[in-house]
N, C-alpha and C. Protein backbone atom coordinates (compact mmCIF):
# COMPACT_ATOMS: atom_id res chain seq x y z
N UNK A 1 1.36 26.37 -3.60
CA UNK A 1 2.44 25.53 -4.10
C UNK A 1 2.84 26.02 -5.49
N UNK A 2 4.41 25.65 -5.88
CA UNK A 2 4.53 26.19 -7.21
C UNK A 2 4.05 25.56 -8.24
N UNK A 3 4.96 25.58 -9.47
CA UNK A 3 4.15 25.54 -10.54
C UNK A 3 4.93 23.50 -10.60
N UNK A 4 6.29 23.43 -10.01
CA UNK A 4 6.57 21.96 -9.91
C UNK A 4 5.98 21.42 -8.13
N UNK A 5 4.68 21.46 -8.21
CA UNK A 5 4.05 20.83 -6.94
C UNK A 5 3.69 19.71 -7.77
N UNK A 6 4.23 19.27 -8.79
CA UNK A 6 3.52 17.74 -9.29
C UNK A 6 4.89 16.93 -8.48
N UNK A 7 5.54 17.56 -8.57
CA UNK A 7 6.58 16.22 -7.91
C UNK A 7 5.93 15.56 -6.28
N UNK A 8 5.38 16.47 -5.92
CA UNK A 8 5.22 16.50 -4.26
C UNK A 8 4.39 14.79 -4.15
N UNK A 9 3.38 14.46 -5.24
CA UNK A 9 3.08 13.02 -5.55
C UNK A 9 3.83 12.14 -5.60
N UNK A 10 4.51 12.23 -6.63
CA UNK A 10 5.41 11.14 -6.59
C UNK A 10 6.26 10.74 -5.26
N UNK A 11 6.50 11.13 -4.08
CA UNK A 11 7.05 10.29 -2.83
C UNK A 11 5.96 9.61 -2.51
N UNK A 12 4.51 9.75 -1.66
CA UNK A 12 3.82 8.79 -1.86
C UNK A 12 3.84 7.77 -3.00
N UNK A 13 3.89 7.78 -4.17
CA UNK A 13 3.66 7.23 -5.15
C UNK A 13 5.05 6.20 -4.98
N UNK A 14 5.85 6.65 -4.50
CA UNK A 14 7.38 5.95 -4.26
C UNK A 14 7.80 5.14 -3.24
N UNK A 15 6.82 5.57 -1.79
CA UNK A 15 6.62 5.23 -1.13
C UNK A 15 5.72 3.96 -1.23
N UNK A 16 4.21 3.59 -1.68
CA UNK A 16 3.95 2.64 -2.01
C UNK A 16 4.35 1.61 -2.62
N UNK A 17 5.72 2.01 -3.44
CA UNK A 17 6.39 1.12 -4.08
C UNK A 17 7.37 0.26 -3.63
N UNK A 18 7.70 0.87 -2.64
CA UNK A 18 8.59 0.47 -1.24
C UNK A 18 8.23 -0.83 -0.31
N UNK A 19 6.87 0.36 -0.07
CA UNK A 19 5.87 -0.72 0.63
C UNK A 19 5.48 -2.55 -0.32
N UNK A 20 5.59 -2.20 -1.48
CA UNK A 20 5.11 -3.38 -2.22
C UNK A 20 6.82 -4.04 -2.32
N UNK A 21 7.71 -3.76 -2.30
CA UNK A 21 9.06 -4.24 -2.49
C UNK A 21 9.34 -4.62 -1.12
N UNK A 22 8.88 -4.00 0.45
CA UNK A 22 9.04 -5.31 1.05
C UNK A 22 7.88 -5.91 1.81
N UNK A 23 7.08 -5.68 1.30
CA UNK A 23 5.99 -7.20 0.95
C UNK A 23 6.40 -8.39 0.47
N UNK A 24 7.41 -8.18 -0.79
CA UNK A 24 7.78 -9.18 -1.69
C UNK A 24 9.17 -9.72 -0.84
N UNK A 25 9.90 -9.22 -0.19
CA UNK A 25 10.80 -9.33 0.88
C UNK A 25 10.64 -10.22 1.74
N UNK A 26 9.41 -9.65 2.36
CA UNK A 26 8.99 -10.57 3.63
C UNK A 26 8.35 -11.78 3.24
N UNK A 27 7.97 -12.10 1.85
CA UNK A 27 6.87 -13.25 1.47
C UNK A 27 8.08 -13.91 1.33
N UNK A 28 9.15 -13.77 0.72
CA UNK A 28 10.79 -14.11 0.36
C UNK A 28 11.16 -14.97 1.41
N UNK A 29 11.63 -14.15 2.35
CA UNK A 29 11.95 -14.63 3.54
C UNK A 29 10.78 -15.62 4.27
N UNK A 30 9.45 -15.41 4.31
CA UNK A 30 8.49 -16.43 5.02
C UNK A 30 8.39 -17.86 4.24
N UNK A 31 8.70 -17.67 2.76
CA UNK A 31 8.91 -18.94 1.98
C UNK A 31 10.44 -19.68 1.86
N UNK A 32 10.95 -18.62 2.51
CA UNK A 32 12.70 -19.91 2.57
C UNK A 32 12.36 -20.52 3.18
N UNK A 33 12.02 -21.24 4.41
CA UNK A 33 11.76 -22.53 4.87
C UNK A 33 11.17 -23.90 3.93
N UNK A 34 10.46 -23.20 3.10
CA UNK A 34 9.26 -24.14 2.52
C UNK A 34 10.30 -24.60 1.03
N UNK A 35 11.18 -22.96 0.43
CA UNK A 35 11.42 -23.41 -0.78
C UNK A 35 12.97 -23.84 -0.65
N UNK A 36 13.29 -23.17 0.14
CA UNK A 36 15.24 -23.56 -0.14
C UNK A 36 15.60 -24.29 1.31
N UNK A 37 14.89 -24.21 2.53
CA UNK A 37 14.89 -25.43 3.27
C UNK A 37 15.94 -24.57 3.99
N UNK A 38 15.83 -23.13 4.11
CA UNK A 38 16.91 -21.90 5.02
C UNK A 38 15.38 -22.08 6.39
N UNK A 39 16.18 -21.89 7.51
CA UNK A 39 15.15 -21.66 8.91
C UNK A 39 14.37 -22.50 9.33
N UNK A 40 14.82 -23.79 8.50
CA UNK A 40 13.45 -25.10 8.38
C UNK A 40 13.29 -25.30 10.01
N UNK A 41 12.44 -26.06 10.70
CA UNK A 41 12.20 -26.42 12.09
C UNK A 41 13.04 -27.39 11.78
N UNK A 42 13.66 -28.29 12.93
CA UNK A 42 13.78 -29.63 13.01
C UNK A 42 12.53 -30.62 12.82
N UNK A 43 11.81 -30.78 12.64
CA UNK A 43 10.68 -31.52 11.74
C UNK A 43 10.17 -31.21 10.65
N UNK A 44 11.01 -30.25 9.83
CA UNK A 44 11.15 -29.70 8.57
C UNK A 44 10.11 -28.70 8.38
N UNK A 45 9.14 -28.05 9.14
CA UNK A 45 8.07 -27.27 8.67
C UNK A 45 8.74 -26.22 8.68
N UNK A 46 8.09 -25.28 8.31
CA UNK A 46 8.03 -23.78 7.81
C UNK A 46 7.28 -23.00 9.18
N UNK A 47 8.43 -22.03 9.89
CA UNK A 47 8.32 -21.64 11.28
C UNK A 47 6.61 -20.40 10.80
N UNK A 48 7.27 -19.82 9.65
CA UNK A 48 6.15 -18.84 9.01
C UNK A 48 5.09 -18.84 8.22
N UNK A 49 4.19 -20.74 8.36
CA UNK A 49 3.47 -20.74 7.96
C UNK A 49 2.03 -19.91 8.12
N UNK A 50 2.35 -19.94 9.21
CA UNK A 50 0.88 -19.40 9.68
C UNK A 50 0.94 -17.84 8.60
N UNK A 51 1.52 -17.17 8.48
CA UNK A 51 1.64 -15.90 8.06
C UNK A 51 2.04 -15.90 6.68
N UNK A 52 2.50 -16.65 6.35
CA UNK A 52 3.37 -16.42 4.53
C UNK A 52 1.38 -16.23 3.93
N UNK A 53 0.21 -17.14 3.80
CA UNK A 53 -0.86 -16.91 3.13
C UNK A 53 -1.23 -15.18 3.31
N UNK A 54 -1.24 -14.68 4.49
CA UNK A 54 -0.96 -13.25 4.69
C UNK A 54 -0.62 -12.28 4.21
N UNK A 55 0.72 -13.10 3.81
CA UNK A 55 1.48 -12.08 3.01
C UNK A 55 1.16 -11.48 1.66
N UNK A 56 0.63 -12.91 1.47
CA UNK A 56 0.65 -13.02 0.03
C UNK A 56 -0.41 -12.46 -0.66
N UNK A 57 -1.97 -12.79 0.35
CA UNK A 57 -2.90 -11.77 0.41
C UNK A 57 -2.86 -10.14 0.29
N UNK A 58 -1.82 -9.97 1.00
CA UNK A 58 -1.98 -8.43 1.66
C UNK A 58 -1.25 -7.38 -0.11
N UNK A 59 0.28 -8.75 -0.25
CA UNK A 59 0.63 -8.08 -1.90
C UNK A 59 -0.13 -7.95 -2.63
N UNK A 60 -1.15 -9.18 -2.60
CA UNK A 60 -2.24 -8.84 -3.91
C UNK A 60 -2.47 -7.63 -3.90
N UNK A 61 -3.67 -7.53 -2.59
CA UNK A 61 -4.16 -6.18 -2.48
C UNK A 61 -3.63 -4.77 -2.59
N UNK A 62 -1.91 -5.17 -2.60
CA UNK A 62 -1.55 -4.12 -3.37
C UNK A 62 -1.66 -3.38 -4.54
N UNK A 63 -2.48 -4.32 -5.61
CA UNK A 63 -2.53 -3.80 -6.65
C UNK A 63 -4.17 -3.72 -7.24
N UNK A 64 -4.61 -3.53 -6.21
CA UNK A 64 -6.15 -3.48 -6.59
C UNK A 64 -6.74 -2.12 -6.56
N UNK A 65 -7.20 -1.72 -5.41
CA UNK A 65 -7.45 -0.20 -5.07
C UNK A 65 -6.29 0.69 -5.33
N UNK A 66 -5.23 0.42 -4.78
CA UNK A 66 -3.95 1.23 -5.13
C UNK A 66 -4.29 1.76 -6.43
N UNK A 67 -4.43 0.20 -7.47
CA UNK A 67 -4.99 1.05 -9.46
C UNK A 67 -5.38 2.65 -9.25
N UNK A 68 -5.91 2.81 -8.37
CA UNK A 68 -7.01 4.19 -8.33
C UNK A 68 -6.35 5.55 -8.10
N UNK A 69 -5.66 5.21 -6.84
CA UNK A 69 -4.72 5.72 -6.06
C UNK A 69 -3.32 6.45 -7.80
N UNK A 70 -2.51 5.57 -8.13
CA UNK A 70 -1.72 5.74 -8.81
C UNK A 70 -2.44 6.36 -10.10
N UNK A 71 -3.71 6.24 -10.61
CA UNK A 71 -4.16 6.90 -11.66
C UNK A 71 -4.84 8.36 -11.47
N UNK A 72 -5.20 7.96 -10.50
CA UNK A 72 -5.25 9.96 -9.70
C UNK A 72 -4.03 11.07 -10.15
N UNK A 73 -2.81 10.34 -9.08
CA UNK A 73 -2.17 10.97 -9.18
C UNK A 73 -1.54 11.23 -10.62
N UNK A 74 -1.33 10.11 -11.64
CA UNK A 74 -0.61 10.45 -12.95
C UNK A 74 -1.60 11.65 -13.50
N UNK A 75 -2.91 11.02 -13.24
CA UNK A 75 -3.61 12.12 -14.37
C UNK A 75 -3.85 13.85 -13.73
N UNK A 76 -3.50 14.09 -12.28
CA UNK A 76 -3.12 15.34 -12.13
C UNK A 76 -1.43 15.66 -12.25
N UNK A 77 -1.17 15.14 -12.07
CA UNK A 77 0.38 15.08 -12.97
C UNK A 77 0.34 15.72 -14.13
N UNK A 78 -0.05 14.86 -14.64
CA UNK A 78 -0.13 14.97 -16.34
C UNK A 78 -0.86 16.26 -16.87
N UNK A 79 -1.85 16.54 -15.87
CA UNK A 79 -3.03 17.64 -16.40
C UNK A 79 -1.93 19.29 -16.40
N UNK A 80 -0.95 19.07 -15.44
CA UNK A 80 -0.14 20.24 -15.32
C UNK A 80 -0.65 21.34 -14.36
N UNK A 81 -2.35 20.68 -13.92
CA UNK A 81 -2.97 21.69 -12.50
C UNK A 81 -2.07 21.57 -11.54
N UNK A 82 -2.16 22.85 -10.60
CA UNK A 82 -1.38 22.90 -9.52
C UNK A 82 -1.75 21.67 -8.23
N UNK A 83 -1.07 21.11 -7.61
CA UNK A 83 -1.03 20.27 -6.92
C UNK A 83 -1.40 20.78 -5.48
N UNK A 84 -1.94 20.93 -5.03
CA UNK A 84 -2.71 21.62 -3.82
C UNK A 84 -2.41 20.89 -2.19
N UNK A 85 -2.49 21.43 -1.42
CA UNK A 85 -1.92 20.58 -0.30
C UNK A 85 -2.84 19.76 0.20
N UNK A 86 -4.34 19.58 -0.20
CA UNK A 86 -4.79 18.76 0.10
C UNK A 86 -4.47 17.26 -0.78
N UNK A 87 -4.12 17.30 -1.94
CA UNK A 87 -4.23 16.68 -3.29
C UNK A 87 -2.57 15.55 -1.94
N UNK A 88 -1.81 15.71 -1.61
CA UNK A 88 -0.59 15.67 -1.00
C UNK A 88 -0.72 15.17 0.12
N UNK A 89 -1.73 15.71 1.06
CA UNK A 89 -2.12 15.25 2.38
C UNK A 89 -3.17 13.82 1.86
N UNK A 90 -4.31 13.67 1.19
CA UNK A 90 -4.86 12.88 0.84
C UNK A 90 -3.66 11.67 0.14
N UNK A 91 -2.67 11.67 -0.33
CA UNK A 91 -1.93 11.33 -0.53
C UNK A 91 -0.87 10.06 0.32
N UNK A 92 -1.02 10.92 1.70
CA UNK A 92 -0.09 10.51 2.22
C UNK A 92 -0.82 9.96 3.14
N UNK A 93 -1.86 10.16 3.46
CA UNK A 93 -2.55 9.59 4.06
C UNK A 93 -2.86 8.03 3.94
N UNK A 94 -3.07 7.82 2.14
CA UNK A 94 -3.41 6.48 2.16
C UNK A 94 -2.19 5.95 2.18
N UNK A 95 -0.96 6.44 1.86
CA UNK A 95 0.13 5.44 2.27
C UNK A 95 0.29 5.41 3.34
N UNK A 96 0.00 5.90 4.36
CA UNK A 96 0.18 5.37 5.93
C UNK A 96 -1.04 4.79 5.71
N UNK A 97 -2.24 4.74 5.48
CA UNK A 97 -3.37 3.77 6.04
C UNK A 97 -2.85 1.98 5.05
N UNK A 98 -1.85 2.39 3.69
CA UNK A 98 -1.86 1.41 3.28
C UNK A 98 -0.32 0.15 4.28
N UNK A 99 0.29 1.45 5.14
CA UNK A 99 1.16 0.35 5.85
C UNK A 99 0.84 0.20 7.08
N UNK A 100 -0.26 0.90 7.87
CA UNK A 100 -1.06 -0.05 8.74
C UNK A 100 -1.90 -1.15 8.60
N UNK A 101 -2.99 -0.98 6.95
CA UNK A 101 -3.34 -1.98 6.83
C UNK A 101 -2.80 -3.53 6.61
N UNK A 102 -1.34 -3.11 5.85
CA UNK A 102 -0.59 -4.27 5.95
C UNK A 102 -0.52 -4.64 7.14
N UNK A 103 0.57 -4.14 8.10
CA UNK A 103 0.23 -4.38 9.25
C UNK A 103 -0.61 -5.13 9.95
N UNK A 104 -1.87 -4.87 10.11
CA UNK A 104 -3.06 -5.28 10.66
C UNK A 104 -3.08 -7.09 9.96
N UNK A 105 -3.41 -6.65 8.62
CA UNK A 105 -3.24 -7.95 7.53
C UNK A 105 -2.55 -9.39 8.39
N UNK A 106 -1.19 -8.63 8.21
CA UNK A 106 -0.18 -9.84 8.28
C UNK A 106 -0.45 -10.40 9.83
N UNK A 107 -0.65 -9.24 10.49
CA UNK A 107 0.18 -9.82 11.68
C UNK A 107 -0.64 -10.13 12.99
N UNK A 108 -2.42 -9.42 12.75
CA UNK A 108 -3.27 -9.95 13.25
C UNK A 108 -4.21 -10.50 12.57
N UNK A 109 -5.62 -10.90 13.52
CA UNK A 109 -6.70 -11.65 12.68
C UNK A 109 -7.79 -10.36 12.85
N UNK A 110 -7.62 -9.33 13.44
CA UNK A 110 -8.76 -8.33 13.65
C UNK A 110 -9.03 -7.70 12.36
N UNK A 111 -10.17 -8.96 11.26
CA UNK A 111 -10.57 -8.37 10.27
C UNK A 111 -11.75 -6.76 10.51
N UNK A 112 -12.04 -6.39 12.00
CA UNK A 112 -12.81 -5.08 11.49
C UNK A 112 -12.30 -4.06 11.79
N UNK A 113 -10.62 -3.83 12.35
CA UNK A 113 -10.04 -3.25 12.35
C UNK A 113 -9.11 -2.91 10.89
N UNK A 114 -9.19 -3.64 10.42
CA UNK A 114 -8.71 -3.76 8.81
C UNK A 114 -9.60 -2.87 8.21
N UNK A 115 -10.81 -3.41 8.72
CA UNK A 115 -11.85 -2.74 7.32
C UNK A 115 -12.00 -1.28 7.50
N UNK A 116 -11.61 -1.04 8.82
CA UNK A 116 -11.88 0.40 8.98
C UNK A 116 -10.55 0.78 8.56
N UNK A 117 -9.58 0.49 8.51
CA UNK A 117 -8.57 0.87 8.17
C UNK A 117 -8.82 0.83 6.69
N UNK A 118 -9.54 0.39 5.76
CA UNK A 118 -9.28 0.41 4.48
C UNK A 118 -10.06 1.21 4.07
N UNK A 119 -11.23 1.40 4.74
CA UNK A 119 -12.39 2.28 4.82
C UNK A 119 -11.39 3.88 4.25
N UNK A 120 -10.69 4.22 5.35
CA UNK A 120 -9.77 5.44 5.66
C UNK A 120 -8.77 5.22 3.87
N UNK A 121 -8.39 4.62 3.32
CA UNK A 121 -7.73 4.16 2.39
C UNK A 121 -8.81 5.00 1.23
N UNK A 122 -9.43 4.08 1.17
CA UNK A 122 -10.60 4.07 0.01
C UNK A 122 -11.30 5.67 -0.29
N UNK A 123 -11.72 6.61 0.92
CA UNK A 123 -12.41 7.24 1.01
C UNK A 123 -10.96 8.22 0.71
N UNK A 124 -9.72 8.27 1.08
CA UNK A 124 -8.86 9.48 0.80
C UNK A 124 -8.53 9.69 -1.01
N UNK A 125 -8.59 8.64 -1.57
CA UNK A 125 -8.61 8.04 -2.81
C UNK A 125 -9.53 8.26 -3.43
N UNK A 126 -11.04 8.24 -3.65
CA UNK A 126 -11.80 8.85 -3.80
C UNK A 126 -12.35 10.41 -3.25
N UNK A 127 -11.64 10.70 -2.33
CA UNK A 127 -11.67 12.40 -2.08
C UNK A 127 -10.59 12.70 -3.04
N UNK A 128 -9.75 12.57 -3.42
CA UNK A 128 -8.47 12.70 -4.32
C UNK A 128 -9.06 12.62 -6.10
N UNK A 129 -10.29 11.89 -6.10
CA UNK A 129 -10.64 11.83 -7.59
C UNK A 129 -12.15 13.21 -7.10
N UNK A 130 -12.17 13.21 -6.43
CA UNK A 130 -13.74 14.15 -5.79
C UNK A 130 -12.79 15.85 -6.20
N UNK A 131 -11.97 16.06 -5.64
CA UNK A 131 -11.30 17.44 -5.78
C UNK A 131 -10.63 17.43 -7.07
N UNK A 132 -10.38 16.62 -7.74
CA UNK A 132 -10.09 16.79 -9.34
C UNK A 132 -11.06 16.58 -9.93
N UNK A 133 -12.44 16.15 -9.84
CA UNK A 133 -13.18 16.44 -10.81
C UNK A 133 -13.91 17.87 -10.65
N UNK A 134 -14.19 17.98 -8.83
CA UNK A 134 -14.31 19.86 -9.06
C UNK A 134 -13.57 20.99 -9.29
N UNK A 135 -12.04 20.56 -10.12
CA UNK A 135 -11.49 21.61 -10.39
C UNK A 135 -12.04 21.87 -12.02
């Protein structure tokens, strides 16, 4: 890769941001019933209760492990080392494991399918800090 392979981060990195913008979308939309009284049932409940706590869960967790994820990448960014295609693939990886795990999150209850799914998250993220500290 050339010498601007730092950009090749930033779409994952852009991509997660996406992902967290419609998180905040869908929590939006699952709380109009409850807050502005848009989609209400005829007995006034909220059709998306079951799921809005979900949601709201799953945003948190956007900003927990992700921390790790986004400080990887700035600080090989920043370092000006070449960006390697694994550094890119590890990359992209956790943003697809991070919009299946949403996925999984919201829309089922199969917490050990989650965990393995986060498992896959966690471990590309830490291979990502593992190959920058052996450079």
């Amino acid at each position: 890769m050339t010498q601007n392979s730092q950009i090749l981060l930033f779409y994952p990195m852009f991509a997660h941001v996406l992902l967290a913008a419609a998180l905040y979308a869908l929590l939006t939309f699952a709380r109009a019933p409850a807050v502005w009284g848009i989609g209400r049932r005829k007995d006034g409940s909220n059709p998306f209760e079951s799921i809005e706590a979900k949601i709201s869960a799953n945003l948190t967790n956007q900003f927990e492990w992700p921390l790790f994820f986004y400080a990887i990448c700035i600080l090989v960014i920043s370092s000006g080392i070449e960006v390697n295609h694994l550094y890119v693939w590890l990359a992209w990886l956790f943003i697809a494991g991070r919009i299946i795990h949403s996925v999984i999150h919201i829309f089922t209850n199969n917490v050990r399918l989650r965990g393995v799914v986060f498992t896959i998250n966690f471990v590309a993220v830490l291979m990502m800090w593992v190959v920058y500290m052996l450079q």
